[in-house]
PDB file of N, CA and C in Angstrom:
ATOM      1  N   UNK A   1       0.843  -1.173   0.000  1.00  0.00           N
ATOM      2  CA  UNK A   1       0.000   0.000   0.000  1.00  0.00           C
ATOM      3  C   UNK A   1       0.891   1.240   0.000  1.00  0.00           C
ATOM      4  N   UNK A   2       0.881   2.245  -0.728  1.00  0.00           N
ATOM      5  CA  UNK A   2       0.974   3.206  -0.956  1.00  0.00           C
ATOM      6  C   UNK A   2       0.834   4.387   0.277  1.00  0.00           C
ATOM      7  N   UNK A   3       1.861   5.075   0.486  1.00  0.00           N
ATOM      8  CA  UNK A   3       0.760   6.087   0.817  1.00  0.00           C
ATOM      9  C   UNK A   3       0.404   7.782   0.480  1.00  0.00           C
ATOM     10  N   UNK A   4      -0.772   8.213   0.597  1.00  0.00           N
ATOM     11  CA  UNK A   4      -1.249   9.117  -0.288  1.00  0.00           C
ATOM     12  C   UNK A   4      -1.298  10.130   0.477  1.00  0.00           C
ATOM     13  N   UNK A   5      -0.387  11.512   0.099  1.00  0.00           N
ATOM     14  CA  UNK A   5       0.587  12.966   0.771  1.00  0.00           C
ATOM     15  C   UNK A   5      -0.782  13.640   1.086  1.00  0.00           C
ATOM     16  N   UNK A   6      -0.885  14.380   1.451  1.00  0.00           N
ATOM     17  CA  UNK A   6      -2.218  15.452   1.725  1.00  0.00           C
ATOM     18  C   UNK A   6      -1.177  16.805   0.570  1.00  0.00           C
ATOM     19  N   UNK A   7      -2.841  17.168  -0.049  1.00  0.00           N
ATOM     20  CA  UNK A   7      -2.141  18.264  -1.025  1.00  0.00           C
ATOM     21  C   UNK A   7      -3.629  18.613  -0.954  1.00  0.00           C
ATOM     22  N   UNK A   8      -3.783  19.900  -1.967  1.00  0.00           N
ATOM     23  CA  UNK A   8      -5.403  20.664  -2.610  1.00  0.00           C
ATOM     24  C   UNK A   8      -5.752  19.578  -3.374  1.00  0.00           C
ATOM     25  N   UNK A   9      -5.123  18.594  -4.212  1.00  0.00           N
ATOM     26  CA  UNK A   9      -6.088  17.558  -4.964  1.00  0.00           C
ATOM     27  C   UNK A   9      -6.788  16.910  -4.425  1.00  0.00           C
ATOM     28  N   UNK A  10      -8.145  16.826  -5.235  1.00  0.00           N
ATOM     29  CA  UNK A  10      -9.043  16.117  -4.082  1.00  0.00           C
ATOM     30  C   UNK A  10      -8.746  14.171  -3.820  1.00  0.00           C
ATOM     31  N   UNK A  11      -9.157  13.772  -2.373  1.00  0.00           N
ATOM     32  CA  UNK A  11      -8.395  12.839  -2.216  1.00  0.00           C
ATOM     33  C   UNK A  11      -9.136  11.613  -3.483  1.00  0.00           C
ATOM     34  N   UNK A  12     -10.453  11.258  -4.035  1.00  0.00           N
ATOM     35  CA  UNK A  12     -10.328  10.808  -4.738  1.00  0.00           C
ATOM     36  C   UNK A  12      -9.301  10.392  -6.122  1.00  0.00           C
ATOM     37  N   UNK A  13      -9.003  11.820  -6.535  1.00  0.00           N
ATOM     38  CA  UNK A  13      -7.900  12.295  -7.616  1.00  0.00           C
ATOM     39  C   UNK A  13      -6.701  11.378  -7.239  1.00  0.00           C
ATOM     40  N   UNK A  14      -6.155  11.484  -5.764  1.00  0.00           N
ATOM     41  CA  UNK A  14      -4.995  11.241  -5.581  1.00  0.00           C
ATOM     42  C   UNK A  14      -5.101   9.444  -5.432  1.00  0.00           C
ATOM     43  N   UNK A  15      -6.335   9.133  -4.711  1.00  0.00           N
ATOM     44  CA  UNK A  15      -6.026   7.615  -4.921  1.00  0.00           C
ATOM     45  C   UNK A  15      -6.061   6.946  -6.299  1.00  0.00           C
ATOM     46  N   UNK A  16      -7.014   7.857  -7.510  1.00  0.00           N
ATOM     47  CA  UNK A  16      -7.039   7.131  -8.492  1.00  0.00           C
ATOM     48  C   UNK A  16      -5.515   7.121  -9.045  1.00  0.00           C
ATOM     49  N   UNK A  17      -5.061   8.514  -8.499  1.00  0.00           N
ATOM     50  CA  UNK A  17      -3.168   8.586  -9.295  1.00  0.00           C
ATOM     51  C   UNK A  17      -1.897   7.358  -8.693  1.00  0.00           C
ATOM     52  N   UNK A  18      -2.500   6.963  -7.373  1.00  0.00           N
ATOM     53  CA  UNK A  18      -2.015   6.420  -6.841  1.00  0.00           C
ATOM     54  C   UNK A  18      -1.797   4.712  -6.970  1.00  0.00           C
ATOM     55  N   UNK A  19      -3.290   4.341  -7.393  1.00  0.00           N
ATOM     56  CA  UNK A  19      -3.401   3.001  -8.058  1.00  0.00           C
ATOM     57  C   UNK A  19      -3.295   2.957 -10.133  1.00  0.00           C
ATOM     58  N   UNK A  20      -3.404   4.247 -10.491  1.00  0.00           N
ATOM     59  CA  UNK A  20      -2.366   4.075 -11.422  1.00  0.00           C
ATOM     60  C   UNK A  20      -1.106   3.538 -12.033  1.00  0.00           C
ATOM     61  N   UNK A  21      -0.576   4.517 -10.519  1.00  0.00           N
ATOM     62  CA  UNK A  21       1.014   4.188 -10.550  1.00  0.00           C
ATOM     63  C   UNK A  21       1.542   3.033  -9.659  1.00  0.00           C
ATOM     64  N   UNK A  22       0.436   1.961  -9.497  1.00  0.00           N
ATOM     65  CA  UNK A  22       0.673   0.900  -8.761  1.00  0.00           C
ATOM     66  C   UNK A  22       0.545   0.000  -9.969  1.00  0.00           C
ATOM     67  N   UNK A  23       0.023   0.509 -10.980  1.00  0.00           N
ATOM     68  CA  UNK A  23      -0.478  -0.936 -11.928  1.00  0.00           C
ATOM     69  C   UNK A  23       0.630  -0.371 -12.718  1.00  0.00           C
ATOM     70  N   UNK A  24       0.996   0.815 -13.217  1.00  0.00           N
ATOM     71  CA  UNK A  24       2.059   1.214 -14.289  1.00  0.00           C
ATOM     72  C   UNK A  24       3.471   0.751 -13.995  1.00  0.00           C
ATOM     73  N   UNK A  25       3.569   0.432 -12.208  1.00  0.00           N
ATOM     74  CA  UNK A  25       4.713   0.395 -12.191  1.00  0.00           C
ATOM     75  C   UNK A  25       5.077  -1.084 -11.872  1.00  0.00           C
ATOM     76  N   UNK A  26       4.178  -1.665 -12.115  1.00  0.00           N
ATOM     77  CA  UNK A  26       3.767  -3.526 -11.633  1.00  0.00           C
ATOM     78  C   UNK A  26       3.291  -4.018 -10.658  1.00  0.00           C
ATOM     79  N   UNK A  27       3.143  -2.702  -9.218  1.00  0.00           N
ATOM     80  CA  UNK A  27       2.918  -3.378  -8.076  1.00  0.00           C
ATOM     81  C   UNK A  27       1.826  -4.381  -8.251  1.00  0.00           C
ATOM     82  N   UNK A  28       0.804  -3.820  -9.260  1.00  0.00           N
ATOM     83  CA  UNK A  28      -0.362  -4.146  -9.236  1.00  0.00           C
ATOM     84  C   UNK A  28      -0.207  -5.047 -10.791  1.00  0.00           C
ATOM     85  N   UNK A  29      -0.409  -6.630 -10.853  1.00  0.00           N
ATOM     86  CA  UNK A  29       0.112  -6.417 -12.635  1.00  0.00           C
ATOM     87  C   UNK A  29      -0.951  -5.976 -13.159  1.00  0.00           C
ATOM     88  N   UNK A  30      -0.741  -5.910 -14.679  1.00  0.00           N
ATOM     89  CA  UNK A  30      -2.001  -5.293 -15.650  1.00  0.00           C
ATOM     90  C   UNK A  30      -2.630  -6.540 -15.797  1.00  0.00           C
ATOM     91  N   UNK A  31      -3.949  -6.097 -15.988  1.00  0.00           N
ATOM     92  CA  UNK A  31      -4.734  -7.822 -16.249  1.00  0.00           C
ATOM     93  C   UNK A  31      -5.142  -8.216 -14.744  1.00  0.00           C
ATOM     94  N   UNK A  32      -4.869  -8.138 -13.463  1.00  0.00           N
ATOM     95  CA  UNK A  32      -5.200  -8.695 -12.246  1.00  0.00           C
ATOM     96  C   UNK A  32      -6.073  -7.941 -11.915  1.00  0.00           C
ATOM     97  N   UNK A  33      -6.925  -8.588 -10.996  1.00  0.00           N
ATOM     98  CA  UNK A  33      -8.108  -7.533 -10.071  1.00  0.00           C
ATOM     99  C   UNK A  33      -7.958  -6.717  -9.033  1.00  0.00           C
ATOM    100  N   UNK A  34      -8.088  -5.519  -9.261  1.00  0.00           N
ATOM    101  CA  UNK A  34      -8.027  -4.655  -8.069  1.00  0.00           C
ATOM    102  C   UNK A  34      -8.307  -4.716  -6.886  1.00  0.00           C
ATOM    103  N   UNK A  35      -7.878  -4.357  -6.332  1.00  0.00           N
ATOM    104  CA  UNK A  35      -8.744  -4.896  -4.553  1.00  0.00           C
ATOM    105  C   UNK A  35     -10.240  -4.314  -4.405  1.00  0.00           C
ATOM    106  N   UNK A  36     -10.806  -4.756  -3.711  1.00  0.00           N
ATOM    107  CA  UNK A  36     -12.143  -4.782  -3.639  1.00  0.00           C
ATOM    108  C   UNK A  36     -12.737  -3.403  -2.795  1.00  0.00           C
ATOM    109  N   UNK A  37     -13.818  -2.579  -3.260  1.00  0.00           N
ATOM    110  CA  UNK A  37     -14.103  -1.607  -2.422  1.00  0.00           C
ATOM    111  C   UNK A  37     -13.856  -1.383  -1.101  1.00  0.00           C
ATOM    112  N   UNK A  38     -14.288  -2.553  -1.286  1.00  0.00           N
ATOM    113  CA  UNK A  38     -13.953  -2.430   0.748  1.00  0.00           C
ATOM    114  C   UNK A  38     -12.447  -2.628   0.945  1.00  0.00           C
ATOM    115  N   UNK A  39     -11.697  -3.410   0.400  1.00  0.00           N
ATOM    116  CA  UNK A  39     -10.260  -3.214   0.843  1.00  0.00           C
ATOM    117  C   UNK A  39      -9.899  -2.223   0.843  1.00  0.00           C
ATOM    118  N   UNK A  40      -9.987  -1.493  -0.342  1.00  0.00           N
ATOM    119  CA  UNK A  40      -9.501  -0.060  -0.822  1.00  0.00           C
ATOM    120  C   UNK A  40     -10.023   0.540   0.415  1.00  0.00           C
ATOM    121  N   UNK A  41     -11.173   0.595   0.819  1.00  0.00           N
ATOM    122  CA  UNK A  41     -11.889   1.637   2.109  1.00  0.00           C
ATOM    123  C   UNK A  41     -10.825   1.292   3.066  1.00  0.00           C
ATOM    124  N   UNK A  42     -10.404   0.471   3.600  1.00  0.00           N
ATOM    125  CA  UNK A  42      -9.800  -0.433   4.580  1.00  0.00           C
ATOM    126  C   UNK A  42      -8.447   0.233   4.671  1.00  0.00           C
ATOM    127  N   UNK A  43      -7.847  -0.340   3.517  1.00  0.00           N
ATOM    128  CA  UNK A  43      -5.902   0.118   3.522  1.00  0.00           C
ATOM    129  C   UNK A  43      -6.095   1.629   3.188  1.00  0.00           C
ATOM    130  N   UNK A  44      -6.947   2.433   2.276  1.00  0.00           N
ATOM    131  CA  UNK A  44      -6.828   4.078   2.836  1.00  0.00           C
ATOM    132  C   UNK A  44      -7.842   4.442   3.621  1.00  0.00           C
ATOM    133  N   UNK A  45      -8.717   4.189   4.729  1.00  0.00           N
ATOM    134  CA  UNK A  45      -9.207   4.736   5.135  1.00  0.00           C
ATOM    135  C   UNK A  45     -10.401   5.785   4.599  1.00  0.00           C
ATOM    136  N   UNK A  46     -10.317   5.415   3.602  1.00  0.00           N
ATOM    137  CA  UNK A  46     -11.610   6.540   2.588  1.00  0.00           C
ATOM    138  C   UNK A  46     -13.080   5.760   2.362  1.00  0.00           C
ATOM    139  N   UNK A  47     -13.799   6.819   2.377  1.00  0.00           N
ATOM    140  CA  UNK A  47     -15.385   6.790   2.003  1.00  0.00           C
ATOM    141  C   UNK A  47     -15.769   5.869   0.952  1.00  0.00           C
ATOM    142  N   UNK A  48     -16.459   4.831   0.992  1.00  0.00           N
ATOM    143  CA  UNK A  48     -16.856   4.428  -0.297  1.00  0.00           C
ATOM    144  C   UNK A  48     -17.282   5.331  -1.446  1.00  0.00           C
ATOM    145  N   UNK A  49     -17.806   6.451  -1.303  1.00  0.00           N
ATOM    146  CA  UNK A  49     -17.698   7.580  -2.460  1.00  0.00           C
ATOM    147  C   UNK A  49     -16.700   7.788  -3.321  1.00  0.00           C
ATOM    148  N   UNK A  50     -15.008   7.989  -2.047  1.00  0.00           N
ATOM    149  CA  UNK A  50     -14.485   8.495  -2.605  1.00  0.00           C
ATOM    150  C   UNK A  50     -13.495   7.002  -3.100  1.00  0.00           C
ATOM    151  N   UNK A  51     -13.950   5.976  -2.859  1.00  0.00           N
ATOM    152  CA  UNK A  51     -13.416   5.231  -3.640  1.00  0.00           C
ATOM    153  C   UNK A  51     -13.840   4.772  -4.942  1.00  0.00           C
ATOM    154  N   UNK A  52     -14.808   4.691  -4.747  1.00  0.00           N
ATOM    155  CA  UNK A  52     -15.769   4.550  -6.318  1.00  0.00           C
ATOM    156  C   UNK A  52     -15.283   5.764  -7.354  1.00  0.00           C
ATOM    157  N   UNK A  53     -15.583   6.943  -6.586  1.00  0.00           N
ATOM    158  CA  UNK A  53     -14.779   8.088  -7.524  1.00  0.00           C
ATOM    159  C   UNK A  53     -13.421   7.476  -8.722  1.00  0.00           C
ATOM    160  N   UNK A  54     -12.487   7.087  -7.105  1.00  0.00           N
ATOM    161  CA  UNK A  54     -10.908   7.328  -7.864  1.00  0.00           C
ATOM    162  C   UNK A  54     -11.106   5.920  -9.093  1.00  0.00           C
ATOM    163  N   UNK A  55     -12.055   5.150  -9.115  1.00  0.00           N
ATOM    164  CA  UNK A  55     -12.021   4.026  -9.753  1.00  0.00           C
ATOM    165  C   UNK A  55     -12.672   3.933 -11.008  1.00  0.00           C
ATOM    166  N   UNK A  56     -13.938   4.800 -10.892  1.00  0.00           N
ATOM    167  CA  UNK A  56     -14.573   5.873 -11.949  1.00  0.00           C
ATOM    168  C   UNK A  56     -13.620   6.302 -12.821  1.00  0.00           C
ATOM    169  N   UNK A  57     -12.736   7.568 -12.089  1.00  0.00           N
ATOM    170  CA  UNK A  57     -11.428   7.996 -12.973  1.00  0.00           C
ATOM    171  C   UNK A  57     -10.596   6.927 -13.603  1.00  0.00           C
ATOM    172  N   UNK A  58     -10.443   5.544 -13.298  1.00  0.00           N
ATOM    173  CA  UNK A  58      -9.115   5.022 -13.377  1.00  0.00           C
ATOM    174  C   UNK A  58     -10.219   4.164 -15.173  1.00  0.00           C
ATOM    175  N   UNK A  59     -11.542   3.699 -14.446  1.00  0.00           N
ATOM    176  CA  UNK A  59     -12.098   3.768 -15.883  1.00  0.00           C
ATOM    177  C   UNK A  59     -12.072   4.826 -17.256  1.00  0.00           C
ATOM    178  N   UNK A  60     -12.434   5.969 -16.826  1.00  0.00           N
ATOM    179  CA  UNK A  60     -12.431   6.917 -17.846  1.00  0.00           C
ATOM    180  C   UNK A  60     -11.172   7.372 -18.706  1.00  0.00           C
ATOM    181  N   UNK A  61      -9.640   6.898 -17.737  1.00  0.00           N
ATOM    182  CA  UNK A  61      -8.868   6.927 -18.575  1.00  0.00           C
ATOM    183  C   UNK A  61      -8.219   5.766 -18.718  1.00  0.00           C
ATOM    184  N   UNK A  62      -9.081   4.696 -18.945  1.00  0.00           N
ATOM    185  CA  UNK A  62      -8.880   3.130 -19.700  1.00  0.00           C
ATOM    186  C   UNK A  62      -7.779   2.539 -18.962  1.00  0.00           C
ATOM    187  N   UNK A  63      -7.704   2.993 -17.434  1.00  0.00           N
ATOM    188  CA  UNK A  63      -6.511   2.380 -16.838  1.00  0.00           C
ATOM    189  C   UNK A  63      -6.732   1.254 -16.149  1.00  0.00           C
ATOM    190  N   UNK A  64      -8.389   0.942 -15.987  1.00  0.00           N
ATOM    191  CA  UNK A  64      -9.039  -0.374 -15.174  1.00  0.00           C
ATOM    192  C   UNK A  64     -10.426  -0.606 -16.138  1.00  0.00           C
ATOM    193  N   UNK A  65     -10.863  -1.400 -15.944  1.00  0.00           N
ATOM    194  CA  UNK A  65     -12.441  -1.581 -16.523  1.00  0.00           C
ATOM    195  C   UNK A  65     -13.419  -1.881 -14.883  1.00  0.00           C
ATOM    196  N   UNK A  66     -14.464  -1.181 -14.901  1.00  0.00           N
ATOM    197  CA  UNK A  66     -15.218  -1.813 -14.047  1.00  0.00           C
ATOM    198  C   UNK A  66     -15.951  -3.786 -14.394  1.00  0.00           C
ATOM    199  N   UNK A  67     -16.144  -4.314 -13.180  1.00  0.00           N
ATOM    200  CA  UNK A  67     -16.159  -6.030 -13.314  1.00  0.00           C
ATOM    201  C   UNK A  67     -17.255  -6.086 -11.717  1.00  0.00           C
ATOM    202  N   UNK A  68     -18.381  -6.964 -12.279  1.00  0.00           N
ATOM    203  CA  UNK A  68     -19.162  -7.162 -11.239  1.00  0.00           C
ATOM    204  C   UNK A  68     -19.222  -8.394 -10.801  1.00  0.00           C
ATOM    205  N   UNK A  69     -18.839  -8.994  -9.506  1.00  0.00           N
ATOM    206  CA  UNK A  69     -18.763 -10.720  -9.357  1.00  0.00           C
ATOM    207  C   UNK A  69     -20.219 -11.048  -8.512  1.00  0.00           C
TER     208      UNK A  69
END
């Protein structure tokens, strides 16, 4: 886990930049499943809002696909 600086970006922004640069840089490989809302809530401490947000973003710029089990 990462961890994510306090700045003016909003914290959604920063987790989606953050699991970006977890899959860009292999932590995460490409092709594997992301951790699960609730993990994500869990290891940062954030709102299910603002996790759905950063994951939203990570869709819109084709860096994850949303997957429903």
């Amino acid at each position: 886990m990462t961890t994510i600086k306090s700045t003016r970006t909003p914290l959604w922004s920063r987790l989606a930049q953050t699991l970006a640069g977890d899959i860009l840089s292999g932590r995460l490989p490409v092709g594997s499943l992301l951790p699960t809302e609730a993990q994500l809530m869990n290891d940062y401490g954030m709102s299910r809002h603002t996790v759905r947000s950063a994951l939203a973003e990570l869709s819109l710029i084709h860096i994850s696909e949303p997957t429903r089990h």
